[in-house]
N, C-alpha and C. Protein backbone atom coordinates (compact mmCIF):
# COMPACT_ATOMS: atom_id res chain seq x y z
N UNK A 1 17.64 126.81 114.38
CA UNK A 1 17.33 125.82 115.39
C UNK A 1 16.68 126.53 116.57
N UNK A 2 15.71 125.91 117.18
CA UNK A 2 14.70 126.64 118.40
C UNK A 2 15.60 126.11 119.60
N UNK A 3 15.40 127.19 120.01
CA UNK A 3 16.05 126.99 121.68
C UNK A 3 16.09 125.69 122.46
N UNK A 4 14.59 125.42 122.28
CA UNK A 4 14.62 123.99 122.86
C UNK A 4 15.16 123.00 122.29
N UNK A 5 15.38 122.88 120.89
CA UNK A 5 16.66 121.82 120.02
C UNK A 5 17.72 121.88 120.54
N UNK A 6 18.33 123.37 120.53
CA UNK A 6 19.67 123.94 121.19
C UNK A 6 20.43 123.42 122.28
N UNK A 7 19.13 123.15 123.42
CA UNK A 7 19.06 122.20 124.81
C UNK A 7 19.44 121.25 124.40
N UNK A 8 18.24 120.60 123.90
CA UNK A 8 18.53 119.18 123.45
C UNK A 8 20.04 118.58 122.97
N UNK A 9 20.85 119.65 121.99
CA UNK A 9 21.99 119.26 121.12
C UNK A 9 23.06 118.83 122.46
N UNK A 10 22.97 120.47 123.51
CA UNK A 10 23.75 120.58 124.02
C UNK A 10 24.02 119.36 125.01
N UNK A 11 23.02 118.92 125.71
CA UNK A 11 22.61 118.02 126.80
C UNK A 11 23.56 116.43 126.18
N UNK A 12 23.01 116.40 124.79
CA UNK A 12 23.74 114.97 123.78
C UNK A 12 25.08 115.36 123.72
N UNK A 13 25.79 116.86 123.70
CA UNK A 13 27.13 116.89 123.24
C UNK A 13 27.89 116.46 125.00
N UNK A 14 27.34 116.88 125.85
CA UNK A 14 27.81 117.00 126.90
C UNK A 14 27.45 115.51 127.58
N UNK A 15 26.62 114.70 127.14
CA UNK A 15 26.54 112.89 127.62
C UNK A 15 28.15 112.42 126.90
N UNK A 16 27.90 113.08 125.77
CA UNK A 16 29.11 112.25 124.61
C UNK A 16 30.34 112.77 125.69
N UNK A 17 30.71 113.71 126.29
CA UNK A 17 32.00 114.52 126.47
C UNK A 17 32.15 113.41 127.59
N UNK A 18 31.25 112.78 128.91
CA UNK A 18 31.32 112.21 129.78
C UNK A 18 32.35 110.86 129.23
N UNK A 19 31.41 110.20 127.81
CA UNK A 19 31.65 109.28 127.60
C UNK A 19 33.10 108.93 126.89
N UNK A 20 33.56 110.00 126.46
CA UNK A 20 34.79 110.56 125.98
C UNK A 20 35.93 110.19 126.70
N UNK A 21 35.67 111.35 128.17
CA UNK A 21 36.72 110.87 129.19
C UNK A 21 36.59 109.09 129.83
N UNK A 22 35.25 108.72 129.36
CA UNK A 22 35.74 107.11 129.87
C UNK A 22 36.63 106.02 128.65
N UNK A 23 36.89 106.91 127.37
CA UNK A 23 37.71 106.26 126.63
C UNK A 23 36.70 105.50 125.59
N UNK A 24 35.21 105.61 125.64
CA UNK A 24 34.33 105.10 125.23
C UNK A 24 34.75 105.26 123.68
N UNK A 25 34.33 104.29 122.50
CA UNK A 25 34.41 104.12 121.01
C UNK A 25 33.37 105.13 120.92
N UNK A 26 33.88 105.91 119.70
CA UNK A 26 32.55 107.06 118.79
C UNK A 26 31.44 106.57 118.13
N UNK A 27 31.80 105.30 117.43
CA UNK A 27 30.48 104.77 117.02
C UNK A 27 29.78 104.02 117.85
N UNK A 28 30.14 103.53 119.18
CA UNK A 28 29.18 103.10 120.28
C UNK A 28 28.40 104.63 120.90
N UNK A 29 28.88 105.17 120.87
CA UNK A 29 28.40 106.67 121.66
C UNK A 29 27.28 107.12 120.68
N UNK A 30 27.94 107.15 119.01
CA UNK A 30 26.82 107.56 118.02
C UNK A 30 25.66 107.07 118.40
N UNK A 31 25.86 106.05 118.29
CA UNK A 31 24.40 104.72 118.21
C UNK A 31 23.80 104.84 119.60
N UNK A 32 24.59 104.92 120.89
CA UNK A 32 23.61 105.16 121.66
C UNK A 32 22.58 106.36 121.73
N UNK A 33 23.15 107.47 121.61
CA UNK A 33 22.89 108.78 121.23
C UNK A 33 21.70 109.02 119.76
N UNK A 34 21.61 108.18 119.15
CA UNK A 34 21.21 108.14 117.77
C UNK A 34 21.72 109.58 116.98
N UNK A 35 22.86 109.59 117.25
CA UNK A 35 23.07 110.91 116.44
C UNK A 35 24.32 109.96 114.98
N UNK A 36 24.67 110.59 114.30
CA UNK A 36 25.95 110.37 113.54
C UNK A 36 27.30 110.23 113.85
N UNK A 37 28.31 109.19 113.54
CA UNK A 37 29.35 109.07 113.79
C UNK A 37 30.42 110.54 113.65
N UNK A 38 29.98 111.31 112.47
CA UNK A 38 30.54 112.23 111.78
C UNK A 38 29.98 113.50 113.43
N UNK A 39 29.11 113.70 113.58
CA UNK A 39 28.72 114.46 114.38
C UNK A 39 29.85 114.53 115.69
N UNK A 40 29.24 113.10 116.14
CA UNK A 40 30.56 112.23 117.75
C UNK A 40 32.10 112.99 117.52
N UNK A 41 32.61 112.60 115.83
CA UNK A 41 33.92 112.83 115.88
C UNK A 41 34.10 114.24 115.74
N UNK A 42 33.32 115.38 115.55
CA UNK A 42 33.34 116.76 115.62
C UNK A 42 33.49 117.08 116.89
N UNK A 43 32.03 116.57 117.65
CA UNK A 43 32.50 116.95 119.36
C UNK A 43 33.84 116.29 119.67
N UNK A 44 34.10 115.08 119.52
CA UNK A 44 35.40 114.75 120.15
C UNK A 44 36.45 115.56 119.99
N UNK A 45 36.74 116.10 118.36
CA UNK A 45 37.58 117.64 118.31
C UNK A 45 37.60 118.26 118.93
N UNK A 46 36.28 118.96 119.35
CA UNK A 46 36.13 120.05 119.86
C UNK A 46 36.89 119.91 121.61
N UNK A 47 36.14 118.94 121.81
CA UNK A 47 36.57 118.42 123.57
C UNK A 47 37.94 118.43 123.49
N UNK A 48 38.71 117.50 122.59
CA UNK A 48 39.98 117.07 122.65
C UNK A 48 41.02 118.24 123.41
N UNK A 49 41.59 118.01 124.47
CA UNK A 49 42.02 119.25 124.71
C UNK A 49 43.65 119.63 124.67
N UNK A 50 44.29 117.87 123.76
CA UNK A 50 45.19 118.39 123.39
C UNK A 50 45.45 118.81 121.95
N UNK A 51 43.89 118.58 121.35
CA UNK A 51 44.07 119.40 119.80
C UNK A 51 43.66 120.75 120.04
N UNK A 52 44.38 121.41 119.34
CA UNK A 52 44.06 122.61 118.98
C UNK A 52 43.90 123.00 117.20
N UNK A 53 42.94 124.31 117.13
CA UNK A 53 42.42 124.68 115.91
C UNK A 53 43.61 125.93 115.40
N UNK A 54 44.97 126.06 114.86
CA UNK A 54 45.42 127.18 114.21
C UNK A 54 44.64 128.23 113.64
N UNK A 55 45.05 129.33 113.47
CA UNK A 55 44.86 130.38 112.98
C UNK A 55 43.76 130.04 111.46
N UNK A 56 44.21 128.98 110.99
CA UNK A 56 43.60 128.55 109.96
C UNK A 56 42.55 127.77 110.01
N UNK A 57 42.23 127.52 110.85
CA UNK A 57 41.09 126.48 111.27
C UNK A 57 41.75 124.83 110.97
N UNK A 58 42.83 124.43 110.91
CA UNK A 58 43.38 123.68 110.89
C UNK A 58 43.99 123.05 111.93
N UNK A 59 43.82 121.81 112.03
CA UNK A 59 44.24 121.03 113.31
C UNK A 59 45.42 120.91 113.40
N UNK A 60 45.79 120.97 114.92
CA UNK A 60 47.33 120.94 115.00
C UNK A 60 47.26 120.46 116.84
N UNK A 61 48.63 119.94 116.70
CA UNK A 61 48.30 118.97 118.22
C UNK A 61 49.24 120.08 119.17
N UNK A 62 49.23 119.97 120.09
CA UNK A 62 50.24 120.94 120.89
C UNK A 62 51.79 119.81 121.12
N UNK A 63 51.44 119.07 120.96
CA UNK A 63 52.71 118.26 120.70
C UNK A 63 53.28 117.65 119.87
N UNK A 64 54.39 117.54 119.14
CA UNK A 64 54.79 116.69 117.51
C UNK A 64 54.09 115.40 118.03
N UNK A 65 53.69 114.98 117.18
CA UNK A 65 53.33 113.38 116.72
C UNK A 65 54.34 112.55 117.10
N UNK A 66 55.48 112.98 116.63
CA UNK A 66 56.71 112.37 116.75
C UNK A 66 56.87 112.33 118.47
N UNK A 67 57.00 113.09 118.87
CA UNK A 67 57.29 113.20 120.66
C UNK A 67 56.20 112.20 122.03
N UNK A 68 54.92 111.99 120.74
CA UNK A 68 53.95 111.13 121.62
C UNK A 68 54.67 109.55 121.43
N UNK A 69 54.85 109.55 120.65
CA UNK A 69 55.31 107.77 120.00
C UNK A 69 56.94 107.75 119.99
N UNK A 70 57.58 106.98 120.24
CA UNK A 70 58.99 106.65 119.92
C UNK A 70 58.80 106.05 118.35
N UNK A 71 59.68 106.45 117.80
CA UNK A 71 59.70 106.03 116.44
C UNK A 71 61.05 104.70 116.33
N UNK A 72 59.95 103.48 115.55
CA UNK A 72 60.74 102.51 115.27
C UNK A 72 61.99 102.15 114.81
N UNK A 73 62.35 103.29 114.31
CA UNK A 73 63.62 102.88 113.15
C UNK A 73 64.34 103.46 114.10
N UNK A 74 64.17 104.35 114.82
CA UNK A 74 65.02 105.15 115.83
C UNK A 74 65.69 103.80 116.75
N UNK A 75 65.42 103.02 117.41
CA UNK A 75 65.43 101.68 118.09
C UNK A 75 66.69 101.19 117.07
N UNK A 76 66.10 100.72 115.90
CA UNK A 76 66.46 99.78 115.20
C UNK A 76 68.11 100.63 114.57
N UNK A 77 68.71 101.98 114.51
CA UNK A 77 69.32 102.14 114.14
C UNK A 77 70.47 102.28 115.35
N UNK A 78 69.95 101.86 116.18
CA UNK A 78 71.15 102.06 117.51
C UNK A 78 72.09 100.96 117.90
């Protein structure tokens, strides 16, 4: 990729990151952007800053899943 693409990518990843923090949908952002949905949801990874990438290149949240959400049955067994 030529430098000046490089610009270009960067300038689109960094509109998307704006649009990110406004909570904006990925496939509205794609389409404005004319880039790919698949693309949007890579940067959104990347931005996300409470995902993180393990040792393995594998996603992992810094918090259980469990600890973001109260779990239903938990309620229901009390």
């Amino acid at each position: 990729m030529t430098a000046k693409r490089q610009q270009f990518r960067e300038r689109l990843r960094l509109q998307a990151a704006e649009r990110f923090s406004r909570g904006e949908a990925r496939a509205l952002i794609a389409k404005d952007l004319r880039v790919s949905v698949r693309s949007v949801q890579r940067w959104r990874q990347a931005w996300d800053p409470q995902i993180l990438r393990d040792h393995d290149g594998l996603l992992t949240r810094r918090e259980p899943l469990a600890s973001l959400k109260p779990d239903p049955l938990t309620k229901a067994r009390r």
